[in-house]
N, C-alpha and C. Protein backbone atom coordinates (compact mmCIF):
# COMPACT_ATOMS: atom_id res chain seq x y z
N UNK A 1 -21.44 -16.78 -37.27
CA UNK A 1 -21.79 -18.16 -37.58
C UNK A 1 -23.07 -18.52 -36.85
N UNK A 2 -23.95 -19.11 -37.26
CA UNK A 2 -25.59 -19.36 -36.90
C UNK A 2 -25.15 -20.59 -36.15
N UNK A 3 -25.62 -20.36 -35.17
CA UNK A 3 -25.67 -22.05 -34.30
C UNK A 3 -27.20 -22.54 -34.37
N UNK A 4 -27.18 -23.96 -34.69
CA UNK A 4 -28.62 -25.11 -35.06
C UNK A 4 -27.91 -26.60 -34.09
N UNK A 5 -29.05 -26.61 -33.11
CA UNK A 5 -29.70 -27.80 -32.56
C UNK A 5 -29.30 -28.66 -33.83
N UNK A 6 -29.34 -29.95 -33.65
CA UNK A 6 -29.09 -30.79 -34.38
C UNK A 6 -28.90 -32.22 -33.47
N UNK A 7 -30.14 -33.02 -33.34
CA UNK A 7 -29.88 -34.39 -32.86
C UNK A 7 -29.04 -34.00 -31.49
N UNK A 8 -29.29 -32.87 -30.96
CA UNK A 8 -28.49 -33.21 -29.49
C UNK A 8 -27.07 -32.72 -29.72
N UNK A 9 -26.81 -32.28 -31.01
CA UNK A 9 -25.07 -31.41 -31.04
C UNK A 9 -25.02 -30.37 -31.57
N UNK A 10 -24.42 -29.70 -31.31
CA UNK A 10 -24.19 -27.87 -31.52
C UNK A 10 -23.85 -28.39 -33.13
N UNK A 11 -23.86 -27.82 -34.02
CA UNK A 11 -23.07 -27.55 -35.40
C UNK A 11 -23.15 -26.33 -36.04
N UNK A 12 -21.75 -25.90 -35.70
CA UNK A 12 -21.69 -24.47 -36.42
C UNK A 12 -20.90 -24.53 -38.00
N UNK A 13 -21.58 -23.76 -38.81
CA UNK A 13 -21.51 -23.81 -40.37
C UNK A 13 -19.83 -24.08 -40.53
N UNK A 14 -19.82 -25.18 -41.08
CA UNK A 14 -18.72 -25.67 -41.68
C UNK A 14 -17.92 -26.26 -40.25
N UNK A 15 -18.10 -26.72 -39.26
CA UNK A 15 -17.72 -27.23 -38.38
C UNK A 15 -18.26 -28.69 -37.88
N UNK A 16 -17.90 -30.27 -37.78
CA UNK A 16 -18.31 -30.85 -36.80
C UNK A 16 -18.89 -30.44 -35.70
N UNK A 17 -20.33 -30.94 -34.84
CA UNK A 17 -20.74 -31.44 -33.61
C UNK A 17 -19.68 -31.13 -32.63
N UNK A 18 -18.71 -32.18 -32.74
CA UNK A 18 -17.70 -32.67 -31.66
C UNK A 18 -17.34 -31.18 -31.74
N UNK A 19 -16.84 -30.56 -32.92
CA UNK A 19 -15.47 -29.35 -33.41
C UNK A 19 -16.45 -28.08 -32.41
N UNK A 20 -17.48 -28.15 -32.96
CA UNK A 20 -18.45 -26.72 -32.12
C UNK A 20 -18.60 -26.70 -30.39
N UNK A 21 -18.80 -28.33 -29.80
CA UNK A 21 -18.40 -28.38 -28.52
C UNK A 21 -17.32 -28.01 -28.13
N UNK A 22 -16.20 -28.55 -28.71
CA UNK A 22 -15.10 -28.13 -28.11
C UNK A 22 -14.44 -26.60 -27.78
N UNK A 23 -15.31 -25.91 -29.30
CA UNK A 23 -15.08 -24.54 -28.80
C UNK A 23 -15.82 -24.16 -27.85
N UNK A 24 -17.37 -24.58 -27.53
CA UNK A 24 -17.80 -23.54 -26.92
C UNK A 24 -17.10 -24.34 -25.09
N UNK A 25 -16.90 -25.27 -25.44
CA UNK A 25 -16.31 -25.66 -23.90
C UNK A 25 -14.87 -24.44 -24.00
N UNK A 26 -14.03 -24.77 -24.91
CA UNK A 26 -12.79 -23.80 -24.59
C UNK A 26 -13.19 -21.98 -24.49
N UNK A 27 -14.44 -21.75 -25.12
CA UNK A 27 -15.15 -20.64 -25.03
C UNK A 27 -15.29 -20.25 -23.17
N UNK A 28 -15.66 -20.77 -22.99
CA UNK A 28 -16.22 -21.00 -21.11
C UNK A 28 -14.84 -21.24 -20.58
N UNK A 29 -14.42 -22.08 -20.75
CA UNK A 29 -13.37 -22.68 -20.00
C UNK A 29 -12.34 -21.03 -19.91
N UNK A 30 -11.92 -20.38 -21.41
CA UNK A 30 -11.55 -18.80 -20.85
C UNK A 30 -12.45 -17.84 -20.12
N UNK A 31 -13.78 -17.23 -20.63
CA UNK A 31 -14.59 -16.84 -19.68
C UNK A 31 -14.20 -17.41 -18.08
N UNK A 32 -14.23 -18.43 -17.66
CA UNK A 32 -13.93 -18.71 -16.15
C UNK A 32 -12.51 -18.30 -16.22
N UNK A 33 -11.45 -18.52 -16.78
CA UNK A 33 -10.30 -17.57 -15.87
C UNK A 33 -10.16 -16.22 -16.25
N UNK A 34 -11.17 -15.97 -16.98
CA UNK A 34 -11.30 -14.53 -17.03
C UNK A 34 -11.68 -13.57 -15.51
N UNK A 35 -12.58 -14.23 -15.35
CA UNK A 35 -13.64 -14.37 -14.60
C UNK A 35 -12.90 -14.38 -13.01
N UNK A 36 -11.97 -15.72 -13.14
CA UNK A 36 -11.19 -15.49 -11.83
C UNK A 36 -10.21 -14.73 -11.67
N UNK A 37 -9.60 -14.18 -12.69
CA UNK A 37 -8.83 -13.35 -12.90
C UNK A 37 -8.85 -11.64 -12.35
N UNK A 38 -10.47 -11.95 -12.98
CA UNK A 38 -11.04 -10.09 -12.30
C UNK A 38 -11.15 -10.23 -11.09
N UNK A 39 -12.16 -11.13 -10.66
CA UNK A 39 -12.15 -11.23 -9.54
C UNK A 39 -11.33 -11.47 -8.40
N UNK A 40 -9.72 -12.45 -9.04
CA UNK A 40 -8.53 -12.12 -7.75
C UNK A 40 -8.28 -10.25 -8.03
N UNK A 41 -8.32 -10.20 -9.20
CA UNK A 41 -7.74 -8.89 -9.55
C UNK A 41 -7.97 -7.61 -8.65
N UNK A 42 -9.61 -7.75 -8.34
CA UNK A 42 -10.59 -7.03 -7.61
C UNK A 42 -10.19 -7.17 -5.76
N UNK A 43 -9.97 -8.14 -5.50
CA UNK A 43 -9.69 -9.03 -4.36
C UNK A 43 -8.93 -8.34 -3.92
N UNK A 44 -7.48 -8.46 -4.62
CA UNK A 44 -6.30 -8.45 -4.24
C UNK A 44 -6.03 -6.90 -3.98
N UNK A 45 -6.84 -5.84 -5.16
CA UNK A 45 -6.73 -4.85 -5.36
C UNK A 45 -7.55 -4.26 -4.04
N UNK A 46 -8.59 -4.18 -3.46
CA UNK A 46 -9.28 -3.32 -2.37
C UNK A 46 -8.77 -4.55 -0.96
N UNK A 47 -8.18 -5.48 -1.25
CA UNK A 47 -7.76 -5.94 0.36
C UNK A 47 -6.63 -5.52 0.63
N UNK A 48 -5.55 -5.13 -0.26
CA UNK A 48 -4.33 -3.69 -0.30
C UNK A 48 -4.58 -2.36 0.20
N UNK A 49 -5.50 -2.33 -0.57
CA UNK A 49 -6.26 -0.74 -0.38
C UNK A 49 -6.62 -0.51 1.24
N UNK A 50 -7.28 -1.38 1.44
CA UNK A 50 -7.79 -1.63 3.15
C UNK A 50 -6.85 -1.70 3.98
N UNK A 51 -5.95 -2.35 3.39
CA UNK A 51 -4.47 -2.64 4.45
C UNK A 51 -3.89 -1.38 4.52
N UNK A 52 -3.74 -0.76 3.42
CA UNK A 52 -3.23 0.57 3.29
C UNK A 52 -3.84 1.22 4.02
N UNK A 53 -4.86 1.83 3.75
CA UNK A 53 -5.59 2.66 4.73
C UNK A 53 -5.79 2.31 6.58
N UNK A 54 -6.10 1.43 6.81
CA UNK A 54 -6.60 0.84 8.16
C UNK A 54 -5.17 0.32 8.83
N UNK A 55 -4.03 0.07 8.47
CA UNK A 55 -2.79 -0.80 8.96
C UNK A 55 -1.58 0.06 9.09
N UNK A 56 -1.75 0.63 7.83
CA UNK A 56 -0.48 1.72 7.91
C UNK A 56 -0.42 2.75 7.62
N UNK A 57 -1.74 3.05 7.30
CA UNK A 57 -1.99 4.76 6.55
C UNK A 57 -2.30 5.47 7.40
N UNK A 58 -3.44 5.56 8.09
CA UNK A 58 -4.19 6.27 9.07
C UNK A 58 -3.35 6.12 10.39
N UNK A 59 -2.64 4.81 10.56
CA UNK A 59 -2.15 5.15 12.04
C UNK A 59 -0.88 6.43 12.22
N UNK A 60 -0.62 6.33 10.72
CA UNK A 60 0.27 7.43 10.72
C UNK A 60 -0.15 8.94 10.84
N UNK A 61 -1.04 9.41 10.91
CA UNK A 61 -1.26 10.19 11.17
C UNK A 61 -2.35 10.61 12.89
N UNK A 62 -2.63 9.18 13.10
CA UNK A 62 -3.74 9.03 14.17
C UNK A 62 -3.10 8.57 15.17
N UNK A 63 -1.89 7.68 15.25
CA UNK A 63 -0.94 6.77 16.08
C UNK A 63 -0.68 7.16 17.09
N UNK A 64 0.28 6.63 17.89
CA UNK A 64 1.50 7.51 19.11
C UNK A 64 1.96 8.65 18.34
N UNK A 65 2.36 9.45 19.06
CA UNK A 65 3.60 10.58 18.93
C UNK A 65 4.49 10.88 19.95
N UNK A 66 5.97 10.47 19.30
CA UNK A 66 6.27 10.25 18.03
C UNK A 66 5.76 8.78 17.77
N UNK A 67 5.78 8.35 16.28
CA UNK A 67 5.58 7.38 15.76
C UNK A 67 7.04 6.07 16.01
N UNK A 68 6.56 5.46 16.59
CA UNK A 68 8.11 3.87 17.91
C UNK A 68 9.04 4.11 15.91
N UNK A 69 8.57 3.81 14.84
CA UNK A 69 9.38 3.45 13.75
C UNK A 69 10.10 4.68 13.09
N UNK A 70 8.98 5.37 13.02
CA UNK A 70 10.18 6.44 12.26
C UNK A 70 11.03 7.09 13.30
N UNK A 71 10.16 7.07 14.77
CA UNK A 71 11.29 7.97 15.89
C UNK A 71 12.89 6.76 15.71
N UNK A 72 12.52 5.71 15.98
CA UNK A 72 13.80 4.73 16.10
C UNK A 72 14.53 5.16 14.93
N UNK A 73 14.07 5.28 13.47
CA UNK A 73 14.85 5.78 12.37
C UNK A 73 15.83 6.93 12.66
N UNK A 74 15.28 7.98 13.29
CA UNK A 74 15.43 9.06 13.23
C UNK A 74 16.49 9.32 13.96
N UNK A 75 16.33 8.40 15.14
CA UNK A 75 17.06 8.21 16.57
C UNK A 75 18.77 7.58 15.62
N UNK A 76 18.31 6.62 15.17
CA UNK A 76 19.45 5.44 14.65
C UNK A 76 20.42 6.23 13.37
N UNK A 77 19.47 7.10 12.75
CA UNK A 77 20.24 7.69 11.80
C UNK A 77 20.87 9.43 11.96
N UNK A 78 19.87 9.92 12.98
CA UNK A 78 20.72 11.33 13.49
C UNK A 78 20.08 12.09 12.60
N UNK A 79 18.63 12.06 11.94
CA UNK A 79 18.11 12.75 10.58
C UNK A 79 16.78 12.70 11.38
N UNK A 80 16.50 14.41 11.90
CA UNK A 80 15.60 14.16 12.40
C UNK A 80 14.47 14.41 11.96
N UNK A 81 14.34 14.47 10.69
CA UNK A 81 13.06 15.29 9.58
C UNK A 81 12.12 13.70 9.40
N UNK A 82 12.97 12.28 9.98
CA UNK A 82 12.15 11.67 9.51
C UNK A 82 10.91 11.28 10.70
N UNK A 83 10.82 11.58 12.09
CA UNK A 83 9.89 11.83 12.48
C UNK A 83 9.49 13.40 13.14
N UNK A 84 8.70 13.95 12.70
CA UNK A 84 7.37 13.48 11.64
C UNK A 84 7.24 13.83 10.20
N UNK A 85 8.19 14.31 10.07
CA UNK A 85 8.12 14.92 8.04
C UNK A 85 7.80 13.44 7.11
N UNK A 86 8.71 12.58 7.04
CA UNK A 86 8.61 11.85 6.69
C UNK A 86 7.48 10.79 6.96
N UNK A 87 7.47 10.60 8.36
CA UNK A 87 6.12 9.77 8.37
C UNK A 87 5.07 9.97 8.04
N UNK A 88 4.75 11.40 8.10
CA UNK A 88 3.47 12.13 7.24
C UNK A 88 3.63 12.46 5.59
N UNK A 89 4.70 12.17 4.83
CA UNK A 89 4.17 12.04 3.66
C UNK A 89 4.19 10.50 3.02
N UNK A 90 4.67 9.41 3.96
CA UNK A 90 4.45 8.30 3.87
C UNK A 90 3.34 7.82 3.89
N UNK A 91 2.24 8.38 5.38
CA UNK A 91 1.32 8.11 5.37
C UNK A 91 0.20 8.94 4.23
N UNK A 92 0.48 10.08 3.57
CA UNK A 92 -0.18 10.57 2.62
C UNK A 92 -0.29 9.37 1.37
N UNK A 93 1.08 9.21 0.98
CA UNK A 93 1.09 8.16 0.15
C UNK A 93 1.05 6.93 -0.09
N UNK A 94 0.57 6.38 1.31
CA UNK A 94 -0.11 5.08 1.65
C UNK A 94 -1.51 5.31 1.03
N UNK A 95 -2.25 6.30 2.23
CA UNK A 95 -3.30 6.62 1.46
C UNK A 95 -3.92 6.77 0.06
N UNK A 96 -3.20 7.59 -0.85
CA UNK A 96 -2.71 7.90 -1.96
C UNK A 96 -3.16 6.49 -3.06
N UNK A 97 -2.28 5.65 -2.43
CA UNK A 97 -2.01 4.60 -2.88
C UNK A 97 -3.47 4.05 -3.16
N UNK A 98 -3.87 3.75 -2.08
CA UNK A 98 -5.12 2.88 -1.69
C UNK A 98 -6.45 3.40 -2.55
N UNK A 99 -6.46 5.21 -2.18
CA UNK A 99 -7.82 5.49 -3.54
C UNK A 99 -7.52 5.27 -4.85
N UNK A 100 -6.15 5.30 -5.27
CA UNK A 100 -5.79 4.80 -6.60
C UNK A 100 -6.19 3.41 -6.99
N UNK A 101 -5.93 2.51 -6.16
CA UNK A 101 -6.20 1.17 -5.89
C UNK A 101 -7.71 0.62 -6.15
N UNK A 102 -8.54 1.57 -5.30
CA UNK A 102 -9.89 1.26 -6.18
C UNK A 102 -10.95 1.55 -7.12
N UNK A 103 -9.99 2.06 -7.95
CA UNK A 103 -10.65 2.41 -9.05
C UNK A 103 -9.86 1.92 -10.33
N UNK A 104 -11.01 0.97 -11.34
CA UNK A 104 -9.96 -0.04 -11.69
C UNK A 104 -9.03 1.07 -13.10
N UNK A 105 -9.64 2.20 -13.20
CA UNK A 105 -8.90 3.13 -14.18
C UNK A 105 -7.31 3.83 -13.62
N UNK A 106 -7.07 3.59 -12.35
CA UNK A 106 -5.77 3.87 -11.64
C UNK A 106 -4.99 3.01 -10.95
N UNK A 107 -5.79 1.65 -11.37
CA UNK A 107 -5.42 1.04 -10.46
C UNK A 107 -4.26 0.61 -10.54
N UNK A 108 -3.18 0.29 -11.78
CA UNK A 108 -2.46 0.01 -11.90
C UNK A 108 -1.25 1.08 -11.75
N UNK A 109 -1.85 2.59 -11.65
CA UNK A 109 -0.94 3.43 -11.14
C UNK A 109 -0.86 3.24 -9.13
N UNK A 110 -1.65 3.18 -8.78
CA UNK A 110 -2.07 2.98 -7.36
C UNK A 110 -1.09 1.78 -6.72
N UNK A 111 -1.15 0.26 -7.56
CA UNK A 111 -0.27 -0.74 -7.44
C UNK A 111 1.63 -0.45 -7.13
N UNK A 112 1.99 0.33 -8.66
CA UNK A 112 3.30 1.34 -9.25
C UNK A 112 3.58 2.00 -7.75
N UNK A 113 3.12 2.72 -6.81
CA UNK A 113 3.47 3.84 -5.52
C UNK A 113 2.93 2.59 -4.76
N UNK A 114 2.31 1.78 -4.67
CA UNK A 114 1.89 0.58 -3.25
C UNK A 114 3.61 -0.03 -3.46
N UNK A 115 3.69 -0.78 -4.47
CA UNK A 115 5.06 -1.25 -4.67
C UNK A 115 6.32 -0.50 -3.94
N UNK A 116 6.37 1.21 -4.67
CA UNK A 116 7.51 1.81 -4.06
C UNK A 116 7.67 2.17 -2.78
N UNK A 117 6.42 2.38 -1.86
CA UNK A 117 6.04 2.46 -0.51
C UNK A 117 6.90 1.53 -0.03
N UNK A 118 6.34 -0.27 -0.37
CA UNK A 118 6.35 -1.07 0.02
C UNK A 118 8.27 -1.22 0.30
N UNK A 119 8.74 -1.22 -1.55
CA UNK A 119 10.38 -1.26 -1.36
C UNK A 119 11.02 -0.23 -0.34
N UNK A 120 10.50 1.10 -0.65
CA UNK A 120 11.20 1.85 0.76
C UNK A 120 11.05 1.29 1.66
N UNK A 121 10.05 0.76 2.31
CA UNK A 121 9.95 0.30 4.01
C UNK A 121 10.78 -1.09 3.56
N UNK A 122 11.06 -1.94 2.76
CA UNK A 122 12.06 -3.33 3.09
C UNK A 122 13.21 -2.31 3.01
N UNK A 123 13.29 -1.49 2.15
CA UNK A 123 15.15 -1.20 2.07
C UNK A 123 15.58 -0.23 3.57
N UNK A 124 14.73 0.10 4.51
CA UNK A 124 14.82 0.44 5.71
C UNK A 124 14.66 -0.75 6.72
N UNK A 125 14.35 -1.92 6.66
CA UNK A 125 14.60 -3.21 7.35
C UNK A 125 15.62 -3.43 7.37
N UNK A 126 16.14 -3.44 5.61
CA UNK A 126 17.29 -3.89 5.41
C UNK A 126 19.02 -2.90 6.21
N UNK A 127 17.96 -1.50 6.68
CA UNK A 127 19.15 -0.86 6.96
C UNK A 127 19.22 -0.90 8.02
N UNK A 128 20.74 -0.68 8.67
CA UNK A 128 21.10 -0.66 10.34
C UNK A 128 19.98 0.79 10.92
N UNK A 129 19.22 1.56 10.14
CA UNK A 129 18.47 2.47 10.92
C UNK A 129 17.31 1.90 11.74
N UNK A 130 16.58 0.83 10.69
CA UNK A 130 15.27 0.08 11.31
C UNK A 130 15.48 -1.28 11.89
N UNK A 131 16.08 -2.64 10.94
CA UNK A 131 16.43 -3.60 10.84
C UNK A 131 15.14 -4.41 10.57
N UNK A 132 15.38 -5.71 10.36
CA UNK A 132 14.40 -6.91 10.28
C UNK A 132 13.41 -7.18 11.12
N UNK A 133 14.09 -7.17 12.57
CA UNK A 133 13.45 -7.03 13.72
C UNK A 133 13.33 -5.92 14.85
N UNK A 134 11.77 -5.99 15.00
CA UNK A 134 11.86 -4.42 15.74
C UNK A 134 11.18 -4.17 17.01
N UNK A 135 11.65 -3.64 17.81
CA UNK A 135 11.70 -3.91 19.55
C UNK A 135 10.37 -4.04 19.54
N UNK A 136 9.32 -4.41 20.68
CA UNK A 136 8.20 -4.11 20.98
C UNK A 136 7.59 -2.63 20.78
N UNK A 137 6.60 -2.74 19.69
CA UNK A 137 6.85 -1.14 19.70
C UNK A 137 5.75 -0.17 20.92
N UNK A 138 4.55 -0.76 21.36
CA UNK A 138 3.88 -0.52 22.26
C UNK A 138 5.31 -0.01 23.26
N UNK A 139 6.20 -1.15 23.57
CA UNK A 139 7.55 -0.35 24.94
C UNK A 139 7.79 0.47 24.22
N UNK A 140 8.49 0.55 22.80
CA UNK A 140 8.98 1.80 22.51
C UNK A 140 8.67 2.67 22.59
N UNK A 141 7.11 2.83 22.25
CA UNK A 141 5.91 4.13 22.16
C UNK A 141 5.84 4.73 23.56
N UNK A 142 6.02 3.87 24.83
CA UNK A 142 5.93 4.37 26.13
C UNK A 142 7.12 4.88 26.33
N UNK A 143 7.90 4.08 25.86
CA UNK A 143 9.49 4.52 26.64
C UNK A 143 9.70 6.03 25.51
N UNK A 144 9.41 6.16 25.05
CA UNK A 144 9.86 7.52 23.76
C UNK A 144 9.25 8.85 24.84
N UNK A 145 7.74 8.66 24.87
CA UNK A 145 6.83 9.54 25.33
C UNK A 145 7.49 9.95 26.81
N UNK A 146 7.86 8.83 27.28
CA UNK A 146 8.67 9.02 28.97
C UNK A 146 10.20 9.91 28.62
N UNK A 147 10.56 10.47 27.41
CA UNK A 147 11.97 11.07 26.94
C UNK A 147 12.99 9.83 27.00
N UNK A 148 12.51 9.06 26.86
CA UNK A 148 13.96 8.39 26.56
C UNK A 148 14.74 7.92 25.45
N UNK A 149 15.80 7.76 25.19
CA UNK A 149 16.40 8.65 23.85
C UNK A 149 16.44 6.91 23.43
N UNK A 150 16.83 6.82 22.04
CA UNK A 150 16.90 5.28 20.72
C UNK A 150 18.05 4.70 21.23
N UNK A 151 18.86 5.09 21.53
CA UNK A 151 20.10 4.66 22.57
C UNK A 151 19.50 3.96 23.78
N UNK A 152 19.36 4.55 24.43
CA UNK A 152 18.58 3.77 25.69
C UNK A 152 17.88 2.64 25.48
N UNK A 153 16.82 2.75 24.50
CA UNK A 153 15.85 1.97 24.08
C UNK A 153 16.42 0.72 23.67
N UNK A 154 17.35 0.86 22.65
CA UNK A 154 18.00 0.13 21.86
C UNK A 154 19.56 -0.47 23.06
N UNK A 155 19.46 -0.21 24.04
CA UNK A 155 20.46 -0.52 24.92
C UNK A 155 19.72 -1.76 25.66
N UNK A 156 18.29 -1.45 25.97
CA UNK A 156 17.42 -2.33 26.74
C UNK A 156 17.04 -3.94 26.28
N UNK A 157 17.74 -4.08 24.75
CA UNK A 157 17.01 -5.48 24.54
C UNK A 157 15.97 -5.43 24.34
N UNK A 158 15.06 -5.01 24.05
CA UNK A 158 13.39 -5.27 24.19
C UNK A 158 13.15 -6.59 23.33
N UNK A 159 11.98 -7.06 23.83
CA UNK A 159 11.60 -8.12 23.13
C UNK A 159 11.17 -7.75 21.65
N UNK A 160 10.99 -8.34 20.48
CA UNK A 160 10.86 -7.90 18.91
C UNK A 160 9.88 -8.66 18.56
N UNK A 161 9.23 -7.85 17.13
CA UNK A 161 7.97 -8.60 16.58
C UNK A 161 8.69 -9.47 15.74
N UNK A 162 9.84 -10.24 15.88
CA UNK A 162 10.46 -11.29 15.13
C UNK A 162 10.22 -11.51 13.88
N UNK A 163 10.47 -10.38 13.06
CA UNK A 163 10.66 -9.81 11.79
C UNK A 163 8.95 -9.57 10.88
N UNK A 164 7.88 -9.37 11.64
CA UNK A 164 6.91 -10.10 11.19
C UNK A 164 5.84 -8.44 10.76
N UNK A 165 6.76 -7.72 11.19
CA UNK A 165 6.58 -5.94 10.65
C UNK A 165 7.26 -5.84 8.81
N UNK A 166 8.61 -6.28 8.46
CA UNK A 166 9.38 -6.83 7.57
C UNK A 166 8.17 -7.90 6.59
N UNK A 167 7.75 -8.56 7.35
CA UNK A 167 7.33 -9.81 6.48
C UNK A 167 6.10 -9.00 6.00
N UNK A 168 5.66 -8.50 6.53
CA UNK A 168 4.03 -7.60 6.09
C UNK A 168 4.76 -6.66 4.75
N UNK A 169 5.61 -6.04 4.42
CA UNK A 169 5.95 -4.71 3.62
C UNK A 169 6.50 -6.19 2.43
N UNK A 170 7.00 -7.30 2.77
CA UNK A 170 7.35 -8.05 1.49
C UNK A 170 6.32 -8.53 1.08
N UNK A 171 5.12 -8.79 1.99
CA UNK A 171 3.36 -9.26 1.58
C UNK A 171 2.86 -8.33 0.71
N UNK A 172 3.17 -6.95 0.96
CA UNK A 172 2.51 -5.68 0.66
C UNK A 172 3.21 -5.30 -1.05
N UNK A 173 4.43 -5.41 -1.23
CA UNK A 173 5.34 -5.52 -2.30
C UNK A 173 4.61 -6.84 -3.17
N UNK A 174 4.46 -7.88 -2.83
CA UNK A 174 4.13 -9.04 -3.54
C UNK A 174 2.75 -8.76 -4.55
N UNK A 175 1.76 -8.30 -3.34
CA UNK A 175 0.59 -8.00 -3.95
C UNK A 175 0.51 -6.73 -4.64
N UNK A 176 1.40 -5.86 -4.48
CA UNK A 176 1.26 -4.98 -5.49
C UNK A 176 1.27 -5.40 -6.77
N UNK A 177 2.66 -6.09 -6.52
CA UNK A 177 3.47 -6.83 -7.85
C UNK A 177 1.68 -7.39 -8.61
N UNK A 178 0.91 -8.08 -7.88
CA UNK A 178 0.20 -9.60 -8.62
C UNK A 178 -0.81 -8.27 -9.19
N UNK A 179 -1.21 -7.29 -8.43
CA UNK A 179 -2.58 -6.38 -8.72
C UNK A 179 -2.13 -5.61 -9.86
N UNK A 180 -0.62 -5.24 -9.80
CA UNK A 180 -0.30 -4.71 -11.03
C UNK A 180 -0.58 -5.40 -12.53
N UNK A 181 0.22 -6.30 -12.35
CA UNK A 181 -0.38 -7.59 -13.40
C UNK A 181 -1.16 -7.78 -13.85
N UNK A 182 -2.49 -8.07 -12.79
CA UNK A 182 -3.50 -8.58 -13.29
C UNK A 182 -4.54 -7.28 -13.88
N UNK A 183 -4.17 -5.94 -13.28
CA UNK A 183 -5.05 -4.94 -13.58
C UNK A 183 -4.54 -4.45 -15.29
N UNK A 184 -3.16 -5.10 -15.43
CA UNK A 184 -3.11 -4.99 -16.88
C UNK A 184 -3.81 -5.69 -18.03
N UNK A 185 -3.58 -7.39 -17.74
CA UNK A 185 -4.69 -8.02 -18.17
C UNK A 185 -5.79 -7.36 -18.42
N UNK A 186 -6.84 -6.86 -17.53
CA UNK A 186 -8.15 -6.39 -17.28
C UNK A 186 -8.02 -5.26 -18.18
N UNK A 187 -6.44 -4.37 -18.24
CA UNK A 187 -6.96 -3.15 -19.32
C UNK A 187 -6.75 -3.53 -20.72
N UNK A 188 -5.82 -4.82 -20.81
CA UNK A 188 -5.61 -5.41 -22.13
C UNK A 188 -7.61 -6.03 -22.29
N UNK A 189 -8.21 -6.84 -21.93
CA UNK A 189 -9.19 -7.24 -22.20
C UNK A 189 -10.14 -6.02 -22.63
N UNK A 190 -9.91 -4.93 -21.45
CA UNK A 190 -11.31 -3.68 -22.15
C UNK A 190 -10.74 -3.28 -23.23
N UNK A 191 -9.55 -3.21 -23.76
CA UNK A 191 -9.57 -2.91 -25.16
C UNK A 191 -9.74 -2.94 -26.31
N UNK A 192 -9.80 -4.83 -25.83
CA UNK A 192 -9.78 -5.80 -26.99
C UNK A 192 -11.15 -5.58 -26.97
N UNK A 193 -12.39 -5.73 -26.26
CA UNK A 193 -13.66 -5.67 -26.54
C UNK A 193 -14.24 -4.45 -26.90
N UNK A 194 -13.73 -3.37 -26.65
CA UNK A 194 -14.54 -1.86 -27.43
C UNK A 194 -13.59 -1.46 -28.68
C-alpha cells in the first residue's frame, strides 16, 4: 500500500487519515514491546549466564576442597560420590548451561538444563541432606579442612545464610523459566519474518 502526505495525514489506499494513524501508532506501539521483549530477553539471558559462570560454576571447580555443600550432602546422606563427583559435573553443567545461554540459537536449550540445575539444587534444600538453611559456609569450609566430620559440624549450631543460598536457586529457576519464554517468542518472530 503507497503511503501520500496529505494535508498533514497519512492516507493509505482505501483507508481514512485517522484509520492509517492508528495503524502506524499500533505498528510502533508492537515494534516497542518487541523491542523490550528482546531486549529483557537478552538481559535476562547473559545476566544467568554470568551468574552461572562467576557464582556457581567456576567456584566449583576453583572453590574450597571439599566443597562446605556438597561435603555437608555427602556427610548428611552417607553417599560419598557426591563430593567431588557430583559437584564437578554440576559445575560442568552450570557452565554448560551458561555458553548455551548466549547464543540466542541455544538459548532456549541452555534455559531447559539452567532450569533443571536450578530444580535439583531446590529439591536438595528441600531435603534433610542440605535443607533451606545452611550453616555458615566459610565455618564449614574451615571446620571440614581441620577433619571434622558433618556430625560435628552440624552438632555446633553454626550461624546460617537464612535460607538466602535456597532463595538464589528459586531466582535462578524463575529466570530460566522467563528466558525460556521469551527466547521462544524471539524464535517465533525470526520465523515469521524469513
Amino acid at each position: 500500500m503507497a503511503q501520500r502526505r496529505r494535508g498533514g495525514h497519512e492516507r493509505w489506499a482505501g483507508v481514512t487519515g485517522e484509520g492509517a494513524t492508528a495503524k502506524s501508532i499500533s505498528r510502533t506501539g508492537r515494534r516497542l514491546v518487541m523491542n523490550a521483549r528482546t531486549i529483557a530477553g537478552w538481559s535476562l539471558a547473559l545476566g544467568l549466564a554470568g551468574a552461572f559462570v562467576f557464582m556457581v560454576g567456576l567456584p566449583k571447580f576453583m572453590g574450597p576442597a571439599p566443597n562446605p555443600i556438597f561435603a555437608l550432602i555427602a556427610g548428611r546422606s552417607g553417599i560419598d560420590f557426591f563430593e567431588p563427583y557430583v559437584r564437578y559435573a554440576t559445575g560442568a553443567g552450570e557452565l554448560t548451561a551458561a555458553a548455551l545461554l548466549v547464543w540466542p540459537a541455544s538459548r532456549r536449550l541452555g534455559a531447559l538444563l539452567a532450569g533443571a540445575i536450578s530444580l535439583g539444587a531446590i529439591g536438595f534444600h528441600l531435603s534433610p541432606w542440605l535443607g533451606i538453611r545452611i550453616p555458615d559456609m566459610g565455618r564449614v569450609s574451615d571446620l571440614l579442612q581441620q577433619g571434622t566430620s558433618v556430625a560435628d559440624i552440624d552438632a555446633m549450631g553454626l550461624p546460617t545464610d537464612g535460607g538466602a543460598l535456597f532463595a538464589t536457586a528459586v531466582v535462578f529457576l524463575l529466570v530460566s523459566i522467563a528466558v525460556f519464554f521469551l527466547s521462544g517468542e524471539q524464535a517465533h518472530r525470526a520465523k515469521q519474518t524469513s
